[in-house]
Protein backbone atom coordinates (compact mmCIF):
# COMPACT_ATOMS: atom_id res chain seq x y z
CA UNK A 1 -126.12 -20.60 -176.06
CA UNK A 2 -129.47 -18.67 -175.56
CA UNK A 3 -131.87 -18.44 -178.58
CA UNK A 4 -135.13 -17.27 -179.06
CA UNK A 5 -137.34 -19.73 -181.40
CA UNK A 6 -140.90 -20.34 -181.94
CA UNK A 7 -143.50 -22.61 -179.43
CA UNK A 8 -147.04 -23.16 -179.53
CA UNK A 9 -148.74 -20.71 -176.26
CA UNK A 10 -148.72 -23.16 -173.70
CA UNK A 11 -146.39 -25.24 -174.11
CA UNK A 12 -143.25 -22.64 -174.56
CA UNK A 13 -140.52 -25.69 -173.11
CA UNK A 14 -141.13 -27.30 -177.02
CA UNK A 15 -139.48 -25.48 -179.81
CA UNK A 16 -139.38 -25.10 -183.40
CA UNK A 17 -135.54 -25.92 -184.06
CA UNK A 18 -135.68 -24.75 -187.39
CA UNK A 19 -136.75 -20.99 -186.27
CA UNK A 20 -134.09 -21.28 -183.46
CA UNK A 21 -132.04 -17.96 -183.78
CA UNK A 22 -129.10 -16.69 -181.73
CA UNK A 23 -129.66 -14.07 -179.11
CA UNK A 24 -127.54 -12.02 -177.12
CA UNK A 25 -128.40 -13.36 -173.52
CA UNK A 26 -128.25 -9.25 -171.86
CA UNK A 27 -131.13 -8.37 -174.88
CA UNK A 28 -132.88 -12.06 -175.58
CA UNK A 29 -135.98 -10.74 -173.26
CA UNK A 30 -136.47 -7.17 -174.96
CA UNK A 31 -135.82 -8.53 -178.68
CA UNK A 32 -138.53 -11.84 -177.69
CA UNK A 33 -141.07 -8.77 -176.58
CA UNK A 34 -140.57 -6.95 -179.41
CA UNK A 35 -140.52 -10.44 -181.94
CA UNK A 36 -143.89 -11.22 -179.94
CA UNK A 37 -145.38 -8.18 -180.44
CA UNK A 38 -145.26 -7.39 -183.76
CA UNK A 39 -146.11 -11.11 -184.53
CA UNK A 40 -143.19 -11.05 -186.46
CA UNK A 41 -143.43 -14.53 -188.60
CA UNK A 42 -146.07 -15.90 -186.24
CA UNK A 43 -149.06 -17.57 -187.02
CA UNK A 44 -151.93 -18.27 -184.72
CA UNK A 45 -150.91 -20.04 -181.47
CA UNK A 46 -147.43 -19.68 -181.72
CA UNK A 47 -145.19 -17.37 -180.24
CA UNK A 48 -141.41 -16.46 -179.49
CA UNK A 49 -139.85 -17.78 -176.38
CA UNK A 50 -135.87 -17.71 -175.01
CA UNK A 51 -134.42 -21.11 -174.56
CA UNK A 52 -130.72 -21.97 -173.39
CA UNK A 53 -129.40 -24.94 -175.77
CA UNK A 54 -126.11 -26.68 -175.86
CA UNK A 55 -123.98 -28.09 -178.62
CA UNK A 56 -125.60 -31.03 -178.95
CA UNK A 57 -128.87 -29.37 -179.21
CA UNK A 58 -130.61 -29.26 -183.31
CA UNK A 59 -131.65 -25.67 -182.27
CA UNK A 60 -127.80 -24.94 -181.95
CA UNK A 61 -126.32 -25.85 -185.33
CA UNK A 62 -129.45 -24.05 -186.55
CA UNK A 63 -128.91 -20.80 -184.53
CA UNK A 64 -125.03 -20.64 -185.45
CA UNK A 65 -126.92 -20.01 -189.33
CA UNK A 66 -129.10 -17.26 -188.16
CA UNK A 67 -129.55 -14.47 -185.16
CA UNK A 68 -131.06 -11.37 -184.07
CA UNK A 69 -129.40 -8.65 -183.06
CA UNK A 70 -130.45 -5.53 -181.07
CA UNK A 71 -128.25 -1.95 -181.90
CA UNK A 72 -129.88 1.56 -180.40
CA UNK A 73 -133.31 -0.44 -180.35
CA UNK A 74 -133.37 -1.48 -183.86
CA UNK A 75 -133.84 -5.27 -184.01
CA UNK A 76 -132.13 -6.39 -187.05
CA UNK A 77 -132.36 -10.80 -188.25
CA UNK A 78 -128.87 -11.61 -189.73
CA UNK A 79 -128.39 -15.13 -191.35
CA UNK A 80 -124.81 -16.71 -192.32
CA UNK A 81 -125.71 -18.51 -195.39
CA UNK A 82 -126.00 -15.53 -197.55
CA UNK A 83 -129.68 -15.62 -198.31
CA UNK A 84 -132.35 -13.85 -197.88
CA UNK A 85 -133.64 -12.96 -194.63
C-alpha cells in the first residue's frame, strides 16, 4: 500500500504511523508536494514523505482509517471512523 505520513527532514525512511494516510500511488508525489507545502499539520522539522507499507506494517491498519484523495486538483483528507477530520 503506498501512504504518505510524517518524518523528521533527514531522516524521511522513519515515520509517524499514527499520521500514516492512504494515497493513491499515480497522485502520492503531487498530493506529498502540495501536503509539504502548505505545511499542512506540520510542525518544525517534520515533513510529509511517501512510503510503501505492507499488511503487517502499524502504518497500514492506520492508513485503512484515513486517506487523501486528489479530484480536479483539490486535495481532500477522508477518515473512516466518522470523526472529524
Amino acid at each position: 500500500m503506498t501512504i504518505i505520513a510524517k518524518s523528521l527532514i533527514g531522516q524521511e525512511f522513519m515515520y509517524n504511523a499514527k499520521t500514516a494516510h492512504k494515497v493513491a500511488k499515480t497522485s502520492a508525489k503531487a498530493i506529498c508536494e502540495a501536503l509539504n507545502k502548505a505545511r499542512f499539520m506540520l510542525n518544525d522539522g517534520e515533513t510529509w514523505f511517501v512510503h510503501e507499507v505492507g499488511a503487517y506494517d502499524n502504518a497500514y491498519a492506520y492508513a485503512e482509517w484515513q486517506a487523501f484523495t486528489r479530484r480536479n486538483g483539490a486535495i481532500r483528507r477522508v477518515t473512516s471512523y466518522g470523526g472529524w477530520c
